[in-house]
N, C-alpha and C. Protein backbone atom coordinates (compact mmCIF):
# COMPACT_ATOMS: atom_id res chain seq x y z
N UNK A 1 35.63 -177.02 -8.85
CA UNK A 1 35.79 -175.82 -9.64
C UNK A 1 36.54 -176.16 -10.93
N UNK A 2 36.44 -175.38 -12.04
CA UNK A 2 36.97 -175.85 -13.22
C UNK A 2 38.43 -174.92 -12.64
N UNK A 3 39.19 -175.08 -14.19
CA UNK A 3 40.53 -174.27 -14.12
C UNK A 3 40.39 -173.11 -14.31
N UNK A 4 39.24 -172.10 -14.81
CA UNK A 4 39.02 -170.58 -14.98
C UNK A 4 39.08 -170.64 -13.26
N UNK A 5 38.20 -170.74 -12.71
CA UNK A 5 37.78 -170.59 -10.97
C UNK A 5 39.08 -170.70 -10.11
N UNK A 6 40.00 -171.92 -10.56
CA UNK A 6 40.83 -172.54 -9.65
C UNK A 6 41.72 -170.98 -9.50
N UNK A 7 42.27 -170.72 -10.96
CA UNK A 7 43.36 -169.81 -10.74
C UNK A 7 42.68 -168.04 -10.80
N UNK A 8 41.57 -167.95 -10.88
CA UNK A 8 41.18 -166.82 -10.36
C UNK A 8 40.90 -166.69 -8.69
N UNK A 9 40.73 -167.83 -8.03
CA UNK A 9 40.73 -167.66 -6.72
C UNK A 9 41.90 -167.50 -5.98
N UNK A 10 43.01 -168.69 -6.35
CA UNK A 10 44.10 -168.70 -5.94
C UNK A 10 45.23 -166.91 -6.30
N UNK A 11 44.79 -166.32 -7.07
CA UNK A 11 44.96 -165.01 -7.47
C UNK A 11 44.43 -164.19 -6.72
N UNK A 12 43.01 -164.26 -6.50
CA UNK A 12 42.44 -163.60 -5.40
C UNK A 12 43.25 -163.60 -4.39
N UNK A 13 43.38 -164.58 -3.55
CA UNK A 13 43.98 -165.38 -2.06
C UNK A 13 45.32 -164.56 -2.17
N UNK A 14 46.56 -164.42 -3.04
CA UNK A 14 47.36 -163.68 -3.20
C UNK A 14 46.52 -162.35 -3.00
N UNK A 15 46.49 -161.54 -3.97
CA UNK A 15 46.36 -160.64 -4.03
C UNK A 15 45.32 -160.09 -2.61
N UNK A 16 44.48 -160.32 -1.96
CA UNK A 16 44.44 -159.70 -0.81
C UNK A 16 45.38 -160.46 0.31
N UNK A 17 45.86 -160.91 0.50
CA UNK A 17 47.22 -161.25 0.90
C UNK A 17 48.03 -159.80 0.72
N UNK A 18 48.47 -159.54 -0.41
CA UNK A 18 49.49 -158.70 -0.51
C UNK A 18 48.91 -157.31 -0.51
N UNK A 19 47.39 -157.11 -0.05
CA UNK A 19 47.11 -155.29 -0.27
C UNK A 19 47.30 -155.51 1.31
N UNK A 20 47.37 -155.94 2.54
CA UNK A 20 47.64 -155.83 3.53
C UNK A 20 48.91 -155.44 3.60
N UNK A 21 49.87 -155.95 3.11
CA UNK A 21 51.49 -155.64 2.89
C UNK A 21 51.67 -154.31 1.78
N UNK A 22 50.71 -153.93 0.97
CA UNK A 22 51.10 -152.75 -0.11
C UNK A 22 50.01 -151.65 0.80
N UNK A 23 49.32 -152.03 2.06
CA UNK A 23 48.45 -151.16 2.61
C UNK A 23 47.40 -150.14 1.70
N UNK A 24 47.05 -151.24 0.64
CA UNK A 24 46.27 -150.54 -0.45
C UNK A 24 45.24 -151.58 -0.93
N UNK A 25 44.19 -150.73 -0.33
CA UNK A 25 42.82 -151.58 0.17
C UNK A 25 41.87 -151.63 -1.15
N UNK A 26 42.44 -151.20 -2.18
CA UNK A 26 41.68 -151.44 -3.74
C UNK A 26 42.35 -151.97 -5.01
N UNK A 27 43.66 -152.31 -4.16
CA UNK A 27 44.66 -152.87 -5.32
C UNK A 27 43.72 -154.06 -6.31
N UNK A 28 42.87 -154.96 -5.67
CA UNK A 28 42.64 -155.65 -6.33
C UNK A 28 42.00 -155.39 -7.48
N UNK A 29 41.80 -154.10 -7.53
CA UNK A 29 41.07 -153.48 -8.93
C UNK A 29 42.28 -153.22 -9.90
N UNK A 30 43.35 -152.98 -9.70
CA UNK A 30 44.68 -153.08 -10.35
C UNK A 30 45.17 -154.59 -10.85
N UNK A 31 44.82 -155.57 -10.36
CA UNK A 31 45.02 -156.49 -11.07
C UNK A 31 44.01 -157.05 -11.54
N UNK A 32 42.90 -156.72 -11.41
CA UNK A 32 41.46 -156.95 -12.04
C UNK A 32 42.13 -156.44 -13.49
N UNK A 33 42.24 -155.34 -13.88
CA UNK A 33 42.88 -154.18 -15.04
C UNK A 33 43.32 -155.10 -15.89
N UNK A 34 44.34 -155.49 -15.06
CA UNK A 34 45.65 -156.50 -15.71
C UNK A 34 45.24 -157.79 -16.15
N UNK A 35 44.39 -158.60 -15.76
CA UNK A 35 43.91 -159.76 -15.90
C UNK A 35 42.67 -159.64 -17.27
N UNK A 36 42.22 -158.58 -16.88
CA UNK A 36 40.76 -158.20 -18.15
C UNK A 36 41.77 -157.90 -19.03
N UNK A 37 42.76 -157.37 -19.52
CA UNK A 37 43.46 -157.11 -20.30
C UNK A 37 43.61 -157.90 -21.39
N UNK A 38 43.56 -159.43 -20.87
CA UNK A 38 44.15 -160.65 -21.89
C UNK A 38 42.75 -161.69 -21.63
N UNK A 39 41.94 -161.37 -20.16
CA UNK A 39 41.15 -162.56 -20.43
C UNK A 39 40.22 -161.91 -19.61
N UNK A 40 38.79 -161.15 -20.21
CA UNK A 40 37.31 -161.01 -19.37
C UNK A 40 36.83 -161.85 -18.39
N UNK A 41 37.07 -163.42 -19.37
CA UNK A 41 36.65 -164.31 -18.25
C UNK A 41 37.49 -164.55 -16.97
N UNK A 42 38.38 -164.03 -17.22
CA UNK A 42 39.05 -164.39 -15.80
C UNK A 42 39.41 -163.31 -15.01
N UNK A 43 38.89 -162.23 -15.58
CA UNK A 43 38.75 -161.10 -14.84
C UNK A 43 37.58 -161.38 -13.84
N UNK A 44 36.41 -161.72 -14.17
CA UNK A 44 35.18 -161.90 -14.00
C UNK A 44 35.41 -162.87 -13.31
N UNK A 45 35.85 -163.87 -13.05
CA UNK A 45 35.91 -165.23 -12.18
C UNK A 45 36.92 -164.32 -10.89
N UNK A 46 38.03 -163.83 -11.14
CA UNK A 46 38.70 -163.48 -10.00
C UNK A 46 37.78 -161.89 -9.15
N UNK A 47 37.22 -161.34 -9.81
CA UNK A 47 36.44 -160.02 -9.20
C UNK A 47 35.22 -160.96 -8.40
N UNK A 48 34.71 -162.06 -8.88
CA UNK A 48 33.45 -162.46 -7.83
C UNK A 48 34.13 -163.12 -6.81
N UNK A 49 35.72 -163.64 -6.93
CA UNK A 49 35.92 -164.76 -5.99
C UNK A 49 36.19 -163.69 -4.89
N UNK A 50 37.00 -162.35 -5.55
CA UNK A 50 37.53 -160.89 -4.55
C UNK A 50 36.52 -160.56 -4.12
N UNK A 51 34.97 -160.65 -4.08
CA UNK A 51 33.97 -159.87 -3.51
C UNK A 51 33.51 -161.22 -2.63
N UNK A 52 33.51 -162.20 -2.92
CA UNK A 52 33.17 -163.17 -1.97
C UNK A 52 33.68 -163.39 -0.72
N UNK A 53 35.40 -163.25 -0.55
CA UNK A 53 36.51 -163.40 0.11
C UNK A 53 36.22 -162.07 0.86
N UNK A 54 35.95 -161.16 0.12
CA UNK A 54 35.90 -159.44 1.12
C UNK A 54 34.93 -159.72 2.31
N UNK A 55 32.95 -159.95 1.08
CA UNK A 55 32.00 -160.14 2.25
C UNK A 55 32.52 -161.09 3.31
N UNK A 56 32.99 -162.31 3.63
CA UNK A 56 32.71 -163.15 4.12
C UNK A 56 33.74 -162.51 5.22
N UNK A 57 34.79 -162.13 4.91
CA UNK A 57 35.74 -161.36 6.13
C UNK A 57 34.92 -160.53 6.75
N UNK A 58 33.92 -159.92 6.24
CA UNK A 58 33.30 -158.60 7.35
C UNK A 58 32.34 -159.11 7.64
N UNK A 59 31.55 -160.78 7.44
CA UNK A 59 31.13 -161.38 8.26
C UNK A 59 31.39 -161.79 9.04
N UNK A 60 32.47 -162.58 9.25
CA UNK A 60 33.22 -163.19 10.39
C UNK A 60 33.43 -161.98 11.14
N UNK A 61 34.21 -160.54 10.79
CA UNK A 61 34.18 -159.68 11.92
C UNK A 61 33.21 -159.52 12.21
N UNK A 62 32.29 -158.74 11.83
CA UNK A 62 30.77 -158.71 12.48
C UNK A 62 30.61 -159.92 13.53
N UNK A 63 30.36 -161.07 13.09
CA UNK A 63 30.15 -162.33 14.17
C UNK A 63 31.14 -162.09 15.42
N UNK A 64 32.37 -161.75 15.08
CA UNK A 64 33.47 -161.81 16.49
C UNK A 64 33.19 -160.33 17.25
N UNK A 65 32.39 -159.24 16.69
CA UNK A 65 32.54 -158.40 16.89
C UNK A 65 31.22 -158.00 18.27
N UNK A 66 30.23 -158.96 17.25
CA UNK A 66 29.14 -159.30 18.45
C UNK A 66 28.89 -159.67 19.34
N UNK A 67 29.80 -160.99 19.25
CA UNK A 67 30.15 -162.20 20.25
C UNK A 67 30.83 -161.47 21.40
N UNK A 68 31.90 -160.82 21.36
CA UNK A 68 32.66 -159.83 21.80
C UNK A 68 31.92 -159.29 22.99
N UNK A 69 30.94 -158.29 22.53
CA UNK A 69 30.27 -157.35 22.91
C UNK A 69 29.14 -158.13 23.81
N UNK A 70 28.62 -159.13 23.39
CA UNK A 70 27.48 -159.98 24.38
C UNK A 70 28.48 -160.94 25.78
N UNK A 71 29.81 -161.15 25.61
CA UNK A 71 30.58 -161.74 26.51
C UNK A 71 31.38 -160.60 27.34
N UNK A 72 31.19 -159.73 26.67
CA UNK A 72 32.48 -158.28 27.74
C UNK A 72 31.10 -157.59 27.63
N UNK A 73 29.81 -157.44 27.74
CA UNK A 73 29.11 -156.58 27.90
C UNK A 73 29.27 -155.28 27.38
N UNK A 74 29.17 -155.24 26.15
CA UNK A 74 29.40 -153.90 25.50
C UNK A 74 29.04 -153.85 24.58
N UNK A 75 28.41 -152.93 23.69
CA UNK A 75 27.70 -152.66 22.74
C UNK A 75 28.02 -153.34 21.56
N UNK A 76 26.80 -153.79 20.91
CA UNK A 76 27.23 -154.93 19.43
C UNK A 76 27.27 -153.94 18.16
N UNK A 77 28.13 -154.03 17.45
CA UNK A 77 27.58 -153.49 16.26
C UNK A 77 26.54 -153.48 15.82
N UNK A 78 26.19 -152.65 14.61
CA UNK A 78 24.61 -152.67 14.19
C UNK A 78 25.25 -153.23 12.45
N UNK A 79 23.86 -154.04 12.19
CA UNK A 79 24.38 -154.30 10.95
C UNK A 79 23.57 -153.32 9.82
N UNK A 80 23.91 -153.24 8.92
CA UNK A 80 23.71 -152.36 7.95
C UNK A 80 22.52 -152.24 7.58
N UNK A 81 21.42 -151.31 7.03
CA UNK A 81 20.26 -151.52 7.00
C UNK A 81 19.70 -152.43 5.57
N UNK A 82 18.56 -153.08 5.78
CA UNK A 82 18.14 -154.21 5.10
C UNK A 82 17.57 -152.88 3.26
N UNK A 83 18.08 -152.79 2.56
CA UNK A 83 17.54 -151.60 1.58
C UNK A 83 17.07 -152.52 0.74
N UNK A 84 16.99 -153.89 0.27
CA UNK A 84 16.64 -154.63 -0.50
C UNK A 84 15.20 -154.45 -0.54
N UNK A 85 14.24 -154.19 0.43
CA UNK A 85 12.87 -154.60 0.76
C UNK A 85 12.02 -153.11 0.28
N UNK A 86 11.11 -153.40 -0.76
CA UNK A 86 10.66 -152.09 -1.15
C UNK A 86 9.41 -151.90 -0.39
C-alpha cells in the first residue's frame, strides 16, 4: 500500500475501535468530515478502507452465525437478497 492507504486504514482500525467505546455506530462519518476537510484523497482512501472493514465483519458474523446454527441445530440466517440481477 502506498502512504495515502497506509494511514487511512490505520485511521480506520482506530476509529471503529473507538465507536464501540463512544457506542456510536456512524462516528466514522464524523471523521470522514474532518479528514475531507484538508484532504479528499484521504477522505476517500479511509471511507473505502471503513466500508471494507464494516462488510467483512458482517461476513465473518454471518459465517459464525451459520456455522452456529448447522452445529446447535438451529436456524441459519438468511442472507440478504441478491438485487444486483435484473
Amino acid at each position: 500500500m502506498g502512504v495515502v492507504e497506509d494511514l487511512a486504514d490505520a485511521l480506520a482500525v482506530e476509529t471503529l475501535k473507538a465507536m464501540g467505546e463512544l457506542e456510536n455506530d456512524r462516528f466514522y462519518t464524523e471523521v470522514a468530515r474532518i479528514v475531507g476537510a484538508s484532504s479528499p484523497t484521504l477522505q476517500e482512501a479511509f471511507m473505502t478502507s471503513v466500508r471494507i472493514r464494516l462488510a467483512a465483519a458482517r461476513g465473518h458474523k454471518f459465517l459464525e452465525e451459520t456455522l452456529r446454527a448447522k452445529r446447535e441445530g438451529g436456524k441459519a440466517p438468511e442472507a440478504p437478497r441478491d438485487t444486483s440481477a435484473h
